[in-house]
PDB file of N, CA and C in Angstrom:
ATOM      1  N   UNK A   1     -96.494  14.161  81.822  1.00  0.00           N
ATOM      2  CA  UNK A   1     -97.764  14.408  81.192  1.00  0.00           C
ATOM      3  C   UNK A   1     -98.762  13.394  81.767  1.00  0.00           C
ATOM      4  N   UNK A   2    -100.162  14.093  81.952  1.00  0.00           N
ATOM      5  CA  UNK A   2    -100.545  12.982  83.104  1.00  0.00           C
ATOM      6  C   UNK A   2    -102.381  12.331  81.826  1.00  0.00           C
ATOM      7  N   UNK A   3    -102.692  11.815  82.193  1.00  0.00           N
ATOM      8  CA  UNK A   3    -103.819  11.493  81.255  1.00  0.00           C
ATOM      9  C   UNK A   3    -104.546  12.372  80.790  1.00  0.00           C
ATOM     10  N   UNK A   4    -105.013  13.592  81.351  1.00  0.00           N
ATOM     11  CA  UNK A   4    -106.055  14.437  81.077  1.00  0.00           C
ATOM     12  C   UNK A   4    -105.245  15.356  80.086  1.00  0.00           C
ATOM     13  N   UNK A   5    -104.038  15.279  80.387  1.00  0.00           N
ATOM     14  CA  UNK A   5    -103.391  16.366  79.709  1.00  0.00           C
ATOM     15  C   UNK A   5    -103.226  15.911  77.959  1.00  0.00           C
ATOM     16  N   UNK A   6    -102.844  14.283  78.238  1.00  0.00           N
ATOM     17  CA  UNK A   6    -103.015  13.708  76.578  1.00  0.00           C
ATOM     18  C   UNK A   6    -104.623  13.810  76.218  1.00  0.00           C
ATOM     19  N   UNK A   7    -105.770  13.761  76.777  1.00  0.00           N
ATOM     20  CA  UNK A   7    -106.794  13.532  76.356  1.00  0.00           C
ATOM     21  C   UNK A   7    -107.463  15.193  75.522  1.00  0.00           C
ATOM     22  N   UNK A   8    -106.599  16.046  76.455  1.00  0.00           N
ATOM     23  CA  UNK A   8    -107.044  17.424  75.672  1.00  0.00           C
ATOM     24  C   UNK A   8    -106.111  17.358  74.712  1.00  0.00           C
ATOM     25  N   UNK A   9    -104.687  16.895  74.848  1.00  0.00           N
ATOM     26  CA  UNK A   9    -104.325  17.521  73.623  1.00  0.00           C
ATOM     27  C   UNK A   9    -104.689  16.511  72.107  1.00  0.00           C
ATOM     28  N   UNK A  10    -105.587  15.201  72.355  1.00  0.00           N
ATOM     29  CA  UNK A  10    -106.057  14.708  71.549  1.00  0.00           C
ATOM     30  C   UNK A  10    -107.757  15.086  71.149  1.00  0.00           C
ATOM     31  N   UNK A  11    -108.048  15.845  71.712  1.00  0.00           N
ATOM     32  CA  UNK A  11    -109.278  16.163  72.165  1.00  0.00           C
ATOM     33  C   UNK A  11    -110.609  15.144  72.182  1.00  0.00           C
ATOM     34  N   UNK A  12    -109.968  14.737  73.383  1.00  0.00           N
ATOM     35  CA  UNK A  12    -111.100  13.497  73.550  1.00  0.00           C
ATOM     36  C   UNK A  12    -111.538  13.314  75.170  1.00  0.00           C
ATOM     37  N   UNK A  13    -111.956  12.551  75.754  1.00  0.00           N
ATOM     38  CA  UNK A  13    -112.638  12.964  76.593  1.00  0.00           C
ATOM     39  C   UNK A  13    -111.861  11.589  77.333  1.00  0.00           C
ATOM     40  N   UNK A  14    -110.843  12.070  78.731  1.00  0.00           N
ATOM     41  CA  UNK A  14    -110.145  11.125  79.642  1.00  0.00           C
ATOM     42  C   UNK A  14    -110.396  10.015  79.794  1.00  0.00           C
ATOM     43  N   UNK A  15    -111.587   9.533  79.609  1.00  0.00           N
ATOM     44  CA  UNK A  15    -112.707   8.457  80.279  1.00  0.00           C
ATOM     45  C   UNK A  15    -112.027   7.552  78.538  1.00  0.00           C
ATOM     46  N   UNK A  16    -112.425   8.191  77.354  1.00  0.00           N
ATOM     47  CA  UNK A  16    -112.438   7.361  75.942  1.00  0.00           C
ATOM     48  C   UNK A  16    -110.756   6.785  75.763  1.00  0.00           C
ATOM     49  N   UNK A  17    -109.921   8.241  76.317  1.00  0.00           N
ATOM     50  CA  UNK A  17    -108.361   7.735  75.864  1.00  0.00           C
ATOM     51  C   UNK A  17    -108.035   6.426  77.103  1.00  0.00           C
ATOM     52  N   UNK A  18    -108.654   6.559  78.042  1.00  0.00           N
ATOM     53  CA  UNK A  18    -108.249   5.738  79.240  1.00  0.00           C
ATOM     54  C   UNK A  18    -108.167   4.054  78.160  1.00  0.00           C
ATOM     55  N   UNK A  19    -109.933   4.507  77.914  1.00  0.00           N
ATOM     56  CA  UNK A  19    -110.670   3.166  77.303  1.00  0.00           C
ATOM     57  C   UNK A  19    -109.528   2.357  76.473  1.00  0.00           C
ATOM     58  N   UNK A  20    -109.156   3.519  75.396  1.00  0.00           N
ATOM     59  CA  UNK A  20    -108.337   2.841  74.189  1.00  0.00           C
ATOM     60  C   UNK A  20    -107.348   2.143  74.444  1.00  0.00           C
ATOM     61  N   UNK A  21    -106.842   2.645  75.499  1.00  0.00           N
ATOM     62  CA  UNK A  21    -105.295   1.684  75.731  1.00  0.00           C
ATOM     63  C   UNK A  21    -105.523   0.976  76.330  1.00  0.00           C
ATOM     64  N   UNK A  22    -106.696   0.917  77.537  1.00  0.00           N
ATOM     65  CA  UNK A  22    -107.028  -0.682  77.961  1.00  0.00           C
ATOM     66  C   UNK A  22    -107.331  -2.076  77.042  1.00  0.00           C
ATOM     67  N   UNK A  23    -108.145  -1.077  75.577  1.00  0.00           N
ATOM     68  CA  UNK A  23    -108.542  -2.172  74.755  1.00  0.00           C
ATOM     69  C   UNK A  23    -107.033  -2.619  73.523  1.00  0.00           C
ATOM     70  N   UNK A  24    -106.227  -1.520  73.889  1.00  0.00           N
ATOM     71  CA  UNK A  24    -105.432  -1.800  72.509  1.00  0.00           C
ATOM     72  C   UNK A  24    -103.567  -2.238  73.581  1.00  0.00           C
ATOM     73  N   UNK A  25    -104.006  -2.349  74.835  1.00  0.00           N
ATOM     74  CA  UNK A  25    -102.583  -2.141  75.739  1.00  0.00           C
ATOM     75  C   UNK A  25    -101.404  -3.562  74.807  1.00  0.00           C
ATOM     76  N   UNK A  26    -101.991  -4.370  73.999  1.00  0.00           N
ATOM     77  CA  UNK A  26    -100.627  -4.804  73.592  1.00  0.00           C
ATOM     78  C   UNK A  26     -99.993  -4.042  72.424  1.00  0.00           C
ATOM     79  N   UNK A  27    -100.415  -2.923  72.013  1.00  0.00           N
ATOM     80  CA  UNK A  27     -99.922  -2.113  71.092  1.00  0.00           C
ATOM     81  C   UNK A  27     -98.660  -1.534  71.694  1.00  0.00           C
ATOM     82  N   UNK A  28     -98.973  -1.137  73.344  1.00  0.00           N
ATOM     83  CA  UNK A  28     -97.485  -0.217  73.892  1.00  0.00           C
ATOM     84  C   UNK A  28     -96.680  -0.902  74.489  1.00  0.00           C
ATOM     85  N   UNK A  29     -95.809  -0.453  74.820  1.00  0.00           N
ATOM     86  CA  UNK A  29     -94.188  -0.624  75.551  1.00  0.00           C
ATOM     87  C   UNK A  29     -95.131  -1.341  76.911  1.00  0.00           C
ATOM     88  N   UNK A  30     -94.024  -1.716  77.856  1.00  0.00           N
ATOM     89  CA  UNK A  30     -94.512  -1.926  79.109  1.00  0.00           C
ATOM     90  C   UNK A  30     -94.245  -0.813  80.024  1.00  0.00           C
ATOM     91  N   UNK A  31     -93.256   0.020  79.733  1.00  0.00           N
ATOM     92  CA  UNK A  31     -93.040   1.081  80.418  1.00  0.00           C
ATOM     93  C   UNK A  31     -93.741   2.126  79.695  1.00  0.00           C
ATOM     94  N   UNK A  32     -94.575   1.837  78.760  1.00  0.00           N
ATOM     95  CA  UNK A  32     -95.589   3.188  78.669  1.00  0.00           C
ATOM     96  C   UNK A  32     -96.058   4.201  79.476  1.00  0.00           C
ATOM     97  N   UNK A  33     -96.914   3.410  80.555  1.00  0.00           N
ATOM     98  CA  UNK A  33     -97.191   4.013  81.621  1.00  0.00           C
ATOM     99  C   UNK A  33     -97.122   3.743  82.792  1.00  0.00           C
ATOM    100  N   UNK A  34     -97.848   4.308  83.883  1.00  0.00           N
ATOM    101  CA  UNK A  34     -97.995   3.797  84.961  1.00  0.00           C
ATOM    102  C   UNK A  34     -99.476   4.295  85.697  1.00  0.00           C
ATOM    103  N   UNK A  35     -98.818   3.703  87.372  1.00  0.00           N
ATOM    104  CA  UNK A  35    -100.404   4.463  88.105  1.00  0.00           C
ATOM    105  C   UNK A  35     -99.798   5.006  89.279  1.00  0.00           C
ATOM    106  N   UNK A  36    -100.038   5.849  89.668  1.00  0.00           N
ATOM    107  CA  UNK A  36     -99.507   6.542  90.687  1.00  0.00           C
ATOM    108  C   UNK A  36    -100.631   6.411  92.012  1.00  0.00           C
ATOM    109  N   UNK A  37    -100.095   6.086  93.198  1.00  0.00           N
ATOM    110  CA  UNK A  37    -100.436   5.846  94.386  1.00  0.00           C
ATOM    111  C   UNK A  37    -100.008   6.351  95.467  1.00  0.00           C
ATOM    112  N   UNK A  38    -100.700   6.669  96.415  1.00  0.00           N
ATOM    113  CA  UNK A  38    -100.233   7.335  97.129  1.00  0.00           C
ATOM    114  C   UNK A  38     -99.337   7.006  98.241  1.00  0.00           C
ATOM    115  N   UNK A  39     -99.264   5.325  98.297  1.00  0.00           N
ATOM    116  CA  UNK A  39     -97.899   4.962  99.022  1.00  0.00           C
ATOM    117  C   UNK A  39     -96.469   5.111  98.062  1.00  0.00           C
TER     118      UNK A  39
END
């Protein structure tokens, strides 16, 4: 499930859900997420 896909199914707008977990990131796991690159 990739960000946009949680942001619709929260219905919020990619850019706001991004926001929240930057501001709240000691709330999650460390393996919450990641970032994908193209190397």
């Amino acid at each position: 499930m990739l960000d946009f896909d949680l942001a619709e199914l929260y219905e919020v707008e990619t850019r706001a859900l991004k926001q929240s977990v930057k501001r709240n990131i000691d709330r999650f796991p460390n393996d919450f997420m990641f970032q994908l690159t193209k190397n």
